[in-house]
Protein backbone atom coordinates (compact mmCIF):
# COMPACT_ATOMS: atom_id res chain seq x y z
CA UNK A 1 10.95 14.68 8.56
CA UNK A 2 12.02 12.22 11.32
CA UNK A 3 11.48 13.16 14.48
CA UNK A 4 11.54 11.62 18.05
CA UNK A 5 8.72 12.51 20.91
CA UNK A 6 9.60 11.50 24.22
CA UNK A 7 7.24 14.00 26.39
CA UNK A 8 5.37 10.68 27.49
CA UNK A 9 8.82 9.29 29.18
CA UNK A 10 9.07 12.34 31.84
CA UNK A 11 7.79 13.47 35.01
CA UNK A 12 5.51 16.21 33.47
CA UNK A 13 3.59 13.82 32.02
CA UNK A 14 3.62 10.47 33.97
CA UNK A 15 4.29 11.88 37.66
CA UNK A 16 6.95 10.08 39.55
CA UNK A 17 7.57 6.93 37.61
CA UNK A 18 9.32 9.25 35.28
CA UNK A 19 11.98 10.85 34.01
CA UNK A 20 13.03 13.98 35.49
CA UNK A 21 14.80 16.80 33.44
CA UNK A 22 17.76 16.94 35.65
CA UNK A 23 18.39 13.19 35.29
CA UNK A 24 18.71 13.39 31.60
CA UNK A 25 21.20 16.86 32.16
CA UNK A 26 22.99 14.59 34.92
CA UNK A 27 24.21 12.25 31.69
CA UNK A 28 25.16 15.10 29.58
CA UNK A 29 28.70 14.84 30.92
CA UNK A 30 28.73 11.02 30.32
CA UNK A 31 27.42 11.31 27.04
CA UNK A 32 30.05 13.99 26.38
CA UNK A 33 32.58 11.25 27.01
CA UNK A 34 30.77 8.69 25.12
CA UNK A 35 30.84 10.60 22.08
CA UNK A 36 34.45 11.49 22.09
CA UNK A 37 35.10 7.78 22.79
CA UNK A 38 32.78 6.77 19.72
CA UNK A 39 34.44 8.57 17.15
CA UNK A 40 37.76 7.89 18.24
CA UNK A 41 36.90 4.22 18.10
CA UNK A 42 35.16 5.21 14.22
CA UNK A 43 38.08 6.30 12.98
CA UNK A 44 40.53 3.58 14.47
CA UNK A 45 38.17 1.22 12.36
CA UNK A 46 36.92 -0.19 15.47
CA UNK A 47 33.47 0.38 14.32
CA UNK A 48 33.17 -0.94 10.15
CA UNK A 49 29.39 -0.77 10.58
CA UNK A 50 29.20 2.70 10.41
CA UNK A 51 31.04 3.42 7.45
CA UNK A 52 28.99 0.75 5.62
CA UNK A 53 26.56 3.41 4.41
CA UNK A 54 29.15 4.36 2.98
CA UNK A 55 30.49 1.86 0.70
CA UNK A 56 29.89 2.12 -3.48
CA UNK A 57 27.06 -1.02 -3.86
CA UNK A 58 27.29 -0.76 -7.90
CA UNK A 59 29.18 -4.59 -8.04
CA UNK A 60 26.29 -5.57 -5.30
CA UNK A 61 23.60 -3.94 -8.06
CA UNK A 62 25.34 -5.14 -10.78
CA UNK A 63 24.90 -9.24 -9.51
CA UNK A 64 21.88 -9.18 -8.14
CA UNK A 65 20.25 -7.93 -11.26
CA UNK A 66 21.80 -9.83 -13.72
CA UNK A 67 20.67 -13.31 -11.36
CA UNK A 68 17.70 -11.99 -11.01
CA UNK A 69 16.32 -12.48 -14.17
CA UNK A 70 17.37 -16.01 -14.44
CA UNK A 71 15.58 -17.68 -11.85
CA UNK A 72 12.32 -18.22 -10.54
CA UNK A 73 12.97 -18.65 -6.59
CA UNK A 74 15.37 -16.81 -4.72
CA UNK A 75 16.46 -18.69 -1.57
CA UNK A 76 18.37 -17.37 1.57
CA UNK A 77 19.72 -19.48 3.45
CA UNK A 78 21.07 -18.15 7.15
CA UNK A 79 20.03 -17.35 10.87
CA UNK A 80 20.08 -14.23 13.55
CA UNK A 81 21.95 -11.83 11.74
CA UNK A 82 22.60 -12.98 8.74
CA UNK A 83 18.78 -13.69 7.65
CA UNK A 84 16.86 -10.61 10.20
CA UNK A 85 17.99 -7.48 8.27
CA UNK A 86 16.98 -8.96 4.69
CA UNK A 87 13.52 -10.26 5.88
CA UNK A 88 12.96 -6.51 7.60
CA UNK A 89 14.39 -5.14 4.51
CA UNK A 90 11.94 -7.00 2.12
CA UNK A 91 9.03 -7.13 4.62
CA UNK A 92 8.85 -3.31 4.94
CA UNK A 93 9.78 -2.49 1.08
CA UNK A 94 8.36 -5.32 -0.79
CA UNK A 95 5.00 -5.70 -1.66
CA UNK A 96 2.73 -7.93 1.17
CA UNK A 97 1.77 -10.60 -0.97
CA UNK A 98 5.09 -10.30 -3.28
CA UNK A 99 5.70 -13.74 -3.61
CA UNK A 100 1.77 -14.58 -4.76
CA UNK A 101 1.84 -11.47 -7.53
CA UNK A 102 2.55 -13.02 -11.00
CA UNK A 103 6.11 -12.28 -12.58
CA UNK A 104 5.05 -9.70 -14.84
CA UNK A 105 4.33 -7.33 -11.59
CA UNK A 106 7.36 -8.27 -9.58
CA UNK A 107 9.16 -6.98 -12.48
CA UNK A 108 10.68 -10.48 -13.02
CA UNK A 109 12.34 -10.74 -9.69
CA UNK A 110 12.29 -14.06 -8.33
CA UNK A 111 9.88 -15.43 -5.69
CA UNK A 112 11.94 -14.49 -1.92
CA UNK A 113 12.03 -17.74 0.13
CA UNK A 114 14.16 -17.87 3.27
CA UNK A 115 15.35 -20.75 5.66
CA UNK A 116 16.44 -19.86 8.90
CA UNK A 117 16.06 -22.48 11.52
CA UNK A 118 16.63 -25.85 10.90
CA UNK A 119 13.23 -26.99 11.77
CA UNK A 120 12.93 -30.17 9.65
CA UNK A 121 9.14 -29.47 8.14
CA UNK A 122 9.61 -26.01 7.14
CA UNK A 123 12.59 -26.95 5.32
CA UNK A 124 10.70 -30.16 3.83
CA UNK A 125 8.25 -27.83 3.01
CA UNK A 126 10.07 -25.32 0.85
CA UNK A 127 11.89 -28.11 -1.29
CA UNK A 128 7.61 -29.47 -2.12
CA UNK A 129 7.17 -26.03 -3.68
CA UNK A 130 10.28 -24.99 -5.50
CA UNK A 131 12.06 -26.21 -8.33
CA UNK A 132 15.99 -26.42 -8.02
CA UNK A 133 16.72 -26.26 -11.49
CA UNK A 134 14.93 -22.44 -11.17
CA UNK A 135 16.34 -21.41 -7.71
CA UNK A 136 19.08 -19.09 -6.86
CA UNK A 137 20.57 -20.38 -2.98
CA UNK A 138 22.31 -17.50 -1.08
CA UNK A 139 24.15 -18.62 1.83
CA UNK A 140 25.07 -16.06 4.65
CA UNK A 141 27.17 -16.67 7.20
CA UNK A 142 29.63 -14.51 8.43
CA UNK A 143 31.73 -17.61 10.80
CA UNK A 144 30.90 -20.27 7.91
CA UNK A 145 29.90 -22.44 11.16
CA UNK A 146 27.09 -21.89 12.28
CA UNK A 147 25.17 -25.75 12.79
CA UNK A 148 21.42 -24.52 11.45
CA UNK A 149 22.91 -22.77 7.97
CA UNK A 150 25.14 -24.85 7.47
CA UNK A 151 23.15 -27.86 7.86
CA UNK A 152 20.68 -26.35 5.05
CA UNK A 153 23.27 -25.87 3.22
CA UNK A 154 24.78 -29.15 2.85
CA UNK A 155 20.97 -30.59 2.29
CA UNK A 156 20.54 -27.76 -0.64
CA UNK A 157 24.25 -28.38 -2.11
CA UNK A 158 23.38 -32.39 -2.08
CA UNK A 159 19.68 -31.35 -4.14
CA UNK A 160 21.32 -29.34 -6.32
CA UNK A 161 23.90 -31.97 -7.82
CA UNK A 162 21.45 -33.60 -7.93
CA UNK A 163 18.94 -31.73 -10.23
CA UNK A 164 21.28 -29.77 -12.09
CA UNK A 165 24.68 -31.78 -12.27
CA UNK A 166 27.99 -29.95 -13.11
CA UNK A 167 25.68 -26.63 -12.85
CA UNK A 168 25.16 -26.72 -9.81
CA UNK A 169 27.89 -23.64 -8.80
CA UNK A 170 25.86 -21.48 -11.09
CA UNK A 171 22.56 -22.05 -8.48
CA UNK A 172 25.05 -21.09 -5.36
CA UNK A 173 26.35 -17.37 -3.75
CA UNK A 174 28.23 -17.42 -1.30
CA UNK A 175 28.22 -14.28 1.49
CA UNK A 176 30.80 -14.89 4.40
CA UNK A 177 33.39 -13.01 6.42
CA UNK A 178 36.55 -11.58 4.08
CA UNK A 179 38.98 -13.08 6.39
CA UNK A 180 41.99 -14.76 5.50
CA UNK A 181 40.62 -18.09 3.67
CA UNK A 182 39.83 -19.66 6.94
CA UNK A 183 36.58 -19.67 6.80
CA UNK A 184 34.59 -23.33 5.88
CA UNK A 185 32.27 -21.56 3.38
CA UNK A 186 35.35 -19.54 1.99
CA UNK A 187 37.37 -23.03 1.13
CA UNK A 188 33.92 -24.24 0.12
CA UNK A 189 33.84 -21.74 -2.12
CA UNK A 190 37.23 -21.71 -3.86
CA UNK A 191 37.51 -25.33 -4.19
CA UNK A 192 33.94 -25.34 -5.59
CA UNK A 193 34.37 -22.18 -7.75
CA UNK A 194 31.19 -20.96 -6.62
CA UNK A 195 30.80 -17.07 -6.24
CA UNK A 196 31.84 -14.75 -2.64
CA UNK A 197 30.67 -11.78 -1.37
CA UNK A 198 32.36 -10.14 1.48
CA UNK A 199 31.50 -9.57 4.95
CA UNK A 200 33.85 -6.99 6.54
CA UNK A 201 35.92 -8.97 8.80
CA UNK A 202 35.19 -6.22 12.01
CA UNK A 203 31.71 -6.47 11.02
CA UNK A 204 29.37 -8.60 13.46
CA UNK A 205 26.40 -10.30 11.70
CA UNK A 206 23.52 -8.22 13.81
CA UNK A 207 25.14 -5.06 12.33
CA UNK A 208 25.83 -6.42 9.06
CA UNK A 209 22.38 -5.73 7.35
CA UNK A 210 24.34 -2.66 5.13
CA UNK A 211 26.69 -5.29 3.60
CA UNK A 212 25.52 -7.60 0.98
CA UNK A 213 24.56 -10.17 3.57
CA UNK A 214 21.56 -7.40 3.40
CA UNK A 215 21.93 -5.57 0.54
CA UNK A 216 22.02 -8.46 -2.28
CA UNK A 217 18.86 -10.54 -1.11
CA UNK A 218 17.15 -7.25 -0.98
CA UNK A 219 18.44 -5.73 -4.32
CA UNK A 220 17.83 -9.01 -5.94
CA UNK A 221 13.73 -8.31 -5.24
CA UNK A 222 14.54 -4.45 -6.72
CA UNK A 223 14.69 -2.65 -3.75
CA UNK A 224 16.61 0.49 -4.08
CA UNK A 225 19.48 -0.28 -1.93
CA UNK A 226 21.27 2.95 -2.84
CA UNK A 227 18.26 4.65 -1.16
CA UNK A 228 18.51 2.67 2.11
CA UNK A 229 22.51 3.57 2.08
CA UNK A 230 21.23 7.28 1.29
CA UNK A 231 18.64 7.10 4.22
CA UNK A 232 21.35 5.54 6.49
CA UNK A 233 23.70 8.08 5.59
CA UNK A 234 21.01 10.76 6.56
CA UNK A 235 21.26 9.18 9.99
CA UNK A 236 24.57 9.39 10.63
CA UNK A 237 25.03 13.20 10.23
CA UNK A 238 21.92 13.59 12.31
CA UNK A 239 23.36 11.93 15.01
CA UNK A 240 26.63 13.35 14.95
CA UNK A 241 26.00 16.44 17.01
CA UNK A 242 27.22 15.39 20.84
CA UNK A 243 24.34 17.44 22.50
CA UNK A 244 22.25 15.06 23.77
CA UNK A 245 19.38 17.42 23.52
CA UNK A 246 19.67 17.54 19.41
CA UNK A 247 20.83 13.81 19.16
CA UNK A 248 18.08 11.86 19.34
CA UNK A 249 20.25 8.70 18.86
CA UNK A 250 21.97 9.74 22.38
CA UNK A 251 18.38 10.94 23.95
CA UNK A 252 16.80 7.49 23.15
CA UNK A 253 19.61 5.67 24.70
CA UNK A 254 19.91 7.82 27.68
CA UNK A 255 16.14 7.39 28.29
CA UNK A 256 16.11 3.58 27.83
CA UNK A 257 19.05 3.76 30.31
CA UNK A 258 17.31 5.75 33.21
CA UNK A 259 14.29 3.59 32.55
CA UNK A 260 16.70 0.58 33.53
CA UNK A 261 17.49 2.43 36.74
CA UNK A 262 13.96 2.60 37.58
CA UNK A 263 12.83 -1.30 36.98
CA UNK A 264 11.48 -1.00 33.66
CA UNK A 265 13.93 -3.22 32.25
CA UNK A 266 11.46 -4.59 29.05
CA UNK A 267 11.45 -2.78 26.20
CA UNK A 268 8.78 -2.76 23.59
CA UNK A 269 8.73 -1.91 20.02
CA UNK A 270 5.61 -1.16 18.58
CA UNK A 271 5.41 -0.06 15.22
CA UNK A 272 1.68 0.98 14.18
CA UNK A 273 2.68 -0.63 10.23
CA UNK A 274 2.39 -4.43 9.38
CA UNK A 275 5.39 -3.38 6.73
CA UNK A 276 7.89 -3.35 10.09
CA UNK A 277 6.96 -6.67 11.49
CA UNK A 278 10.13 -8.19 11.14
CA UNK A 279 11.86 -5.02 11.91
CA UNK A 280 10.90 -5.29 15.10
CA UNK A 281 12.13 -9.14 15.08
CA UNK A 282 15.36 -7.13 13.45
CA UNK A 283 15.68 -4.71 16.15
CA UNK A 284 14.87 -7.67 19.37
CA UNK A 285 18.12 -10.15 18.30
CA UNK A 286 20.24 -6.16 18.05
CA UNK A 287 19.01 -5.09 21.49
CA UNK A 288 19.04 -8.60 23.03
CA UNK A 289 22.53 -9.88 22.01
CA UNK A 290 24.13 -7.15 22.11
CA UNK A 291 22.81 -6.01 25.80
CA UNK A 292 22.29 -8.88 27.92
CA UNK A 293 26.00 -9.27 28.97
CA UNK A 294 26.41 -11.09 32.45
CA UNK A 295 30.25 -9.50 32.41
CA UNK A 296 30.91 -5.97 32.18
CA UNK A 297 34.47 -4.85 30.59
CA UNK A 298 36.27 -4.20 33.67
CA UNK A 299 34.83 -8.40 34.49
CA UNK A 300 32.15 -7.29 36.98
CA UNK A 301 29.07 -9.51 37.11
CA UNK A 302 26.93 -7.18 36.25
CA UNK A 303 24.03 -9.46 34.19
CA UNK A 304 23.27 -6.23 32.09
CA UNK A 305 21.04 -5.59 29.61
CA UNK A 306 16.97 -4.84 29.30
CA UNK A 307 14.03 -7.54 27.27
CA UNK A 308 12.96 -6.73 23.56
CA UNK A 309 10.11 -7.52 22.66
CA UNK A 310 7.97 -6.63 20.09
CA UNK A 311 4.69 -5.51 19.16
CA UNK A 312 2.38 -4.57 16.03
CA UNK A 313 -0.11 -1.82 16.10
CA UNK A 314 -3.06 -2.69 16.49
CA UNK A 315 -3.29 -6.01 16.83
CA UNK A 316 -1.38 -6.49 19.21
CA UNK A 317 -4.13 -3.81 21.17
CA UNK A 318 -5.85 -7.05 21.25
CA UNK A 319 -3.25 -8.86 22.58
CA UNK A 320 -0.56 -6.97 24.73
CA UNK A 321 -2.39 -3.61 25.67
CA UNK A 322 -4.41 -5.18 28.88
CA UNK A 323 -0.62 -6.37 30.06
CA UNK A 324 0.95 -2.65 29.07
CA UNK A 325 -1.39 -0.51 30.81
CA UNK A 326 -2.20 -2.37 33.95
CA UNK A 327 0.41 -4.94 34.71
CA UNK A 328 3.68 -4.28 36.16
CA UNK A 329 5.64 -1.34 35.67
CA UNK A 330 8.34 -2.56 33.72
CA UNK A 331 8.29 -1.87 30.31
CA UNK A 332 8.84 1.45 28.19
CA UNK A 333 6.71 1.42 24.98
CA UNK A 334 8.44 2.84 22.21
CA UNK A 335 5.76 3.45 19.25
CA UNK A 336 6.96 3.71 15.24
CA UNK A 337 4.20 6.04 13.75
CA UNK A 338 3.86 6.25 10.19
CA UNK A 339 2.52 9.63 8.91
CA UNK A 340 1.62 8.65 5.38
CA UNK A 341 0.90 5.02 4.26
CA UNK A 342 1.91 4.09 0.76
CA UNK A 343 -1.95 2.82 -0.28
CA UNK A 344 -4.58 3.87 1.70
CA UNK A 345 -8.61 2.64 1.79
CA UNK A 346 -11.61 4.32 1.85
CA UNK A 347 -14.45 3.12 4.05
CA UNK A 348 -17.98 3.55 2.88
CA UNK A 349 -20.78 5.12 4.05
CA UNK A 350 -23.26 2.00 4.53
CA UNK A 351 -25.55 0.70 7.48
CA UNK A 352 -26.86 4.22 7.74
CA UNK A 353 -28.85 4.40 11.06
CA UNK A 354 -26.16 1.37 12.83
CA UNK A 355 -24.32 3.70 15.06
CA UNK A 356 -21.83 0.87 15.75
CA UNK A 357 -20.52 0.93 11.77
CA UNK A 358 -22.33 4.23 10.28
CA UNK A 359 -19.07 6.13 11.85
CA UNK A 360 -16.63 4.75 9.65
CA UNK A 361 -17.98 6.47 7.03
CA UNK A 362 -15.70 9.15 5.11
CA UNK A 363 -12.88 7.74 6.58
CA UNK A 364 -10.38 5.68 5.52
CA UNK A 365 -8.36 2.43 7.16
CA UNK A 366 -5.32 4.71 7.54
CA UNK A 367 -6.72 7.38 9.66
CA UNK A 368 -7.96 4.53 11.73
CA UNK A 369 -4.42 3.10 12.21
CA UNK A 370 -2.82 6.72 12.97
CA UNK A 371 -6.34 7.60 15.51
CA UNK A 372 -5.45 3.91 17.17
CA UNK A 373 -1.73 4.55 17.64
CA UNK A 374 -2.84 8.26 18.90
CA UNK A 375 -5.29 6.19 21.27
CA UNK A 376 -2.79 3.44 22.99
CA UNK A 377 -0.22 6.58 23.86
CA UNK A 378 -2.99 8.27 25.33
CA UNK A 379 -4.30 5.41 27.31
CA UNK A 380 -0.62 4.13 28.20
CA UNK A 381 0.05 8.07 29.44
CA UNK A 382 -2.79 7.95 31.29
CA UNK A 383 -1.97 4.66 33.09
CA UNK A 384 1.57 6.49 34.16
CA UNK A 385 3.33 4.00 31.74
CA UNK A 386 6.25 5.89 29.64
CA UNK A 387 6.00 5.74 26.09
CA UNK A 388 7.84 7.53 23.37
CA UNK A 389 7.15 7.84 19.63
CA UNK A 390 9.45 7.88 16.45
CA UNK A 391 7.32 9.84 13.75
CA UNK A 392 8.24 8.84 10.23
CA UNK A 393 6.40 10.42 7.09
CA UNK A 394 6.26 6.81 5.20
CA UNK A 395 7.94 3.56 4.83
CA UNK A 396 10.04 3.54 2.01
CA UNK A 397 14.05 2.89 1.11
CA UNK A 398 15.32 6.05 2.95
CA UNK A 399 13.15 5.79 5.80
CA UNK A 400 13.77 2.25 6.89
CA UNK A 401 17.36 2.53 6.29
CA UNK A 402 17.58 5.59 8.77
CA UNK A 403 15.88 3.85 11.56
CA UNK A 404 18.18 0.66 11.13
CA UNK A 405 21.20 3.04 11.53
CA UNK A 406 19.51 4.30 14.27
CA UNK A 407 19.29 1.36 16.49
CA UNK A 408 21.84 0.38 15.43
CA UNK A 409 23.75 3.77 16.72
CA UNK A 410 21.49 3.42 20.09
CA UNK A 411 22.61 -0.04 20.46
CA UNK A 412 26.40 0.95 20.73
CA UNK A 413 25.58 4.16 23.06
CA UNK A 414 23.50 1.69 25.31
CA UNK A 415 26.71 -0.26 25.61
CA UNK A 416 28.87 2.35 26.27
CA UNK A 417 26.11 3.48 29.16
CA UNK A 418 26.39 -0.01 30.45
CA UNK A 419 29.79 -0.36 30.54
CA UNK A 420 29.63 -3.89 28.11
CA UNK A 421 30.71 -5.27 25.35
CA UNK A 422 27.62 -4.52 22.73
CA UNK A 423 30.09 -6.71 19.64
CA UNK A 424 30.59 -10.07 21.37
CA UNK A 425 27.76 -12.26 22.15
CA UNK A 426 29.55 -15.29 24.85
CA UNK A 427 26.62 -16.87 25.81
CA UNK A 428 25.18 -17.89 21.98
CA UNK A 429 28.45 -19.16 21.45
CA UNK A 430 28.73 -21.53 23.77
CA UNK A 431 25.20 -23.32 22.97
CA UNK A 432 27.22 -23.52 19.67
CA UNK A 433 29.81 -25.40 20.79
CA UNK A 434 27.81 -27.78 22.51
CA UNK A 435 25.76 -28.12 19.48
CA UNK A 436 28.72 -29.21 18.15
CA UNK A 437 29.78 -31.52 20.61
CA UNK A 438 26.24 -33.60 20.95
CA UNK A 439 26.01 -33.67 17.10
CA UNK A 440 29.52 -34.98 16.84
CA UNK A 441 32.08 -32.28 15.48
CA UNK A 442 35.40 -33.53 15.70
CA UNK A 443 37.68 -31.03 18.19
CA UNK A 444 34.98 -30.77 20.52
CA UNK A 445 35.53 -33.93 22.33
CA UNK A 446 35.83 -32.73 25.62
CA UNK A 447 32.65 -30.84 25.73
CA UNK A 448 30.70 -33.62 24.79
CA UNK A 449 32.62 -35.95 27.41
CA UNK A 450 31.47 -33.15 29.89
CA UNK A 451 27.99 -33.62 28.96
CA UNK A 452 28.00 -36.98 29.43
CA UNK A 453 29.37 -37.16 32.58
CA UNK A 454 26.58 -34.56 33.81
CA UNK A 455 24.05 -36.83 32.53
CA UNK A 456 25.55 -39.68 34.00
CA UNK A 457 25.64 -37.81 37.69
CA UNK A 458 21.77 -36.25 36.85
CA UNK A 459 20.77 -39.85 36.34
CA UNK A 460 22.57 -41.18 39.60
CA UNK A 461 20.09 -37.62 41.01
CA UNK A 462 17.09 -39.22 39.84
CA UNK A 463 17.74 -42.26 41.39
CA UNK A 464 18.02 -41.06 44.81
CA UNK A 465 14.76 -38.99 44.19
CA UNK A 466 12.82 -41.94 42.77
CA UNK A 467 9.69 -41.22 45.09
CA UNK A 468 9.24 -37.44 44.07
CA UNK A 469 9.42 -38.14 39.88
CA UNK A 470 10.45 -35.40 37.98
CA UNK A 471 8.74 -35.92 34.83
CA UNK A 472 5.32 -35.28 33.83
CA UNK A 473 4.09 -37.16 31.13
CA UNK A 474 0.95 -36.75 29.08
CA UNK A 475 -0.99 -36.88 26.26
């Protein structure tokens, strides 16, 4: 069972900086009104993700393991939201060192590479190790246009040619929006005759991690995608109810709302498993794009929206928990706390007479991670900061699928509370567009004109400021 704790959020617990009882009853009526608003929006189609659980994955299945046994690398190629939710998918469900265990023990399933920035020596790097002639390239990107994808992807469709001639469409998949042929990587991909999978058009690309943009990577290493949809599923009856009392989709928003209101406007995720690393990298681009807003929908400047930021317990005790418990009062701590690890390891009785390691003995590293997560709460309660916990029995298909729901179903309340569009995302667009515009794109000719003539008048600045330089240079 899945449960949410949030006693470590209210007043009871943390004295004034928290969150009162009648505050949370005060937004029953609003949630009330959010939830009739939701559904009528779900079944207008307004909201695709949410029926995406939803969707028969047996085609998905189907592809991915028939590729899979044909190639020795497996190479996505994307950014944001079209790379996140398959790295948190195989982080959390694959094994840690998948990509060192020999073929026989990944069942056959090709090593999982991905490339999602265009930093020039990563890239470099990858193309030292694989060979192209073995390597499956999945390309996800729901606009086609994105500059850092799509810049990989020219550089792995010119390698390709090159290693494996008229082949080359056999080494390619293609996973973009369904649209209406518009799409760059759709005409790439019917005048190439290399194989499409669908994005649903309504679908943005930080929600899209239950269509194959997330599903096929991740069923290509064998995880049980069916289980994810079933665990997502789960989370959508759950959440259903519009009590906000027995929705704990609605009660986490709600909180993370009134924590706004009171300055804490950074919120931490800090799951106590290395498994859900990238999840929380998953869950930061959800929160962040779809939050920070400076417009609300009625056009109020409004700057909305509170920090992600993640953590990993308990490293990051080592790292993070001096700044949590005594540094400013603005975060809210949410811990993931995993009740059953898949492996677990003993810890032997040695150095008998050492008080400082005798202790561990009869215990095991799991216990330790569950007493440390048990620890931080304590310590972070005691310092008056509020903290809440999501208790999961284990990481495994059903489990992380539920939580992505989740957020993903908090996400959209938080919007609603905020009054802002949680679907567009205005200000990563336009650092796209004058991507475009410095690198070149023809039809954006009047952006980069624009840029020049600001760095025309900022060098005409510097001029006039010649005795105060600046630019620091060193070494």
């Amino acid at each position: 069972m899945m449960k949410l704790d949030f006693s470590n959020m209210m007043e009871s617990r943390i004295g004034e900086r928290g969150i009162s009882i009648g505050a949370i009853e005060y937004m029953e009526h609003r949630i009330k009104e959010i939830d009739r608003k939701l559904k009528g929006d779900r079944s207008e189609g307004r909201l695709q993700f949410m029926e995406l659980p939803y969707k028969n994955v047996d085609e998905i299945i189907s592809l991915a393991n028939e590729e899979a046994t044909k190639y020795e690398n497996f190479v996505l190629i994307g950014i944001g939201g079209s790379s996140w939710g398959s790295i948190a998918l195989h982080t959390a469900l694959s094994h840690p060192y998948y990509n060192l265990l020999p073929a026989s023990k990944r069942n056959g399933r090709p090593r999982f590479f991905v490339i999602d920035n265009c930093d020039p020596d990563e890239t470099a790097g990858l193309f030292d190790i694989i060979d192209m002639k073995k390597t499956l390239v999945n390309v996800v990107s729901k606009s086609g246009t994105t500059p850092e994808p799509m810049a990989n992807f020219v550089k792995c469709y010119e390698m390709m040619k090159r290693s494996v001639g008229k082949a080359y469409t056999e080494h390619f998949i293609i996973t973009t929006d369904e649209g209406d042929g518009d799409g760059v990587l759709r005409r790439v991909a019917e005048r190439e005759g290399i194989r499409c999978l669908e994005i649903p058009k309504r679908v943005g690309g930080r929600f899209s991690v239950f269509s194959p943009a997330g599903l096929f990577p991740a069923a290509v290493s064998g995880i049980d995608i069916k289980e994810v949809l079933n665990g997502a599923r789960h989370m959508d009856e759950a959440c259903k109810k519009p009590d906000i009392w027995h929705n704990p989709a609605y009660m986490f928003a709600v909180l993370e709302y009134l924590a706004i209101d009171k300055g804490y406007n950074i919120s931490v995720l800090m799951p106590y498993s290395r498994k859900l690393r990238h999840f929380g990298n998953w869950y930061m681009q959800l929160w962040a794009e779809s939050l920070g807003k400076e417009h609300d929908r009625d056009n109020n400047t409004v700057n909305a929206g509170s920090t992600p930021l993640k953590a990993i317990g308990a490293a990051d005790q080592h790292s993070l928990l001096q700044l949590f418990n005594e540094g400013p009062f603005d975060k809210v701590i949410t811990f993931i706390r995993v009740e059953s690890y898949e492996n677990d390891v003993s810890l032997p009785a040695v150095f008998r007479g050492w008080n400082e390691l005798e202790y561990f003995g009869g215990h095991t590293l799991g216990e330790l991670m569950k007493t440390e997560q048990f620890a931080t709460e304590l310590a972070l309660t005691n310092h008056r900061r509020p903290n809440k916990t999501i208790v999961i029995p284990a990481i495994n298909a059903f489990t992380v699928g539920a939580l992505m729901y989740f957020f993903e179903l908090v996400t959209t309340v938080m919007g609603e509370l905020l009054n802002v569009n949680a679907f567009d995302q205005p200000g990563v667009e336009e650092g796209k567009r004058l991507t475009y515009a410095l690198m070149g794109r023809r039809g954006f000719e009047r952006e980069r004109n624009a840029i020049r003539a600001k760095m025309f008048e900022e060098e005409n600045k510097k001029e006039k400021e010649k005795s105060k330089s600046l630019i620091i240079c060193f070494c």
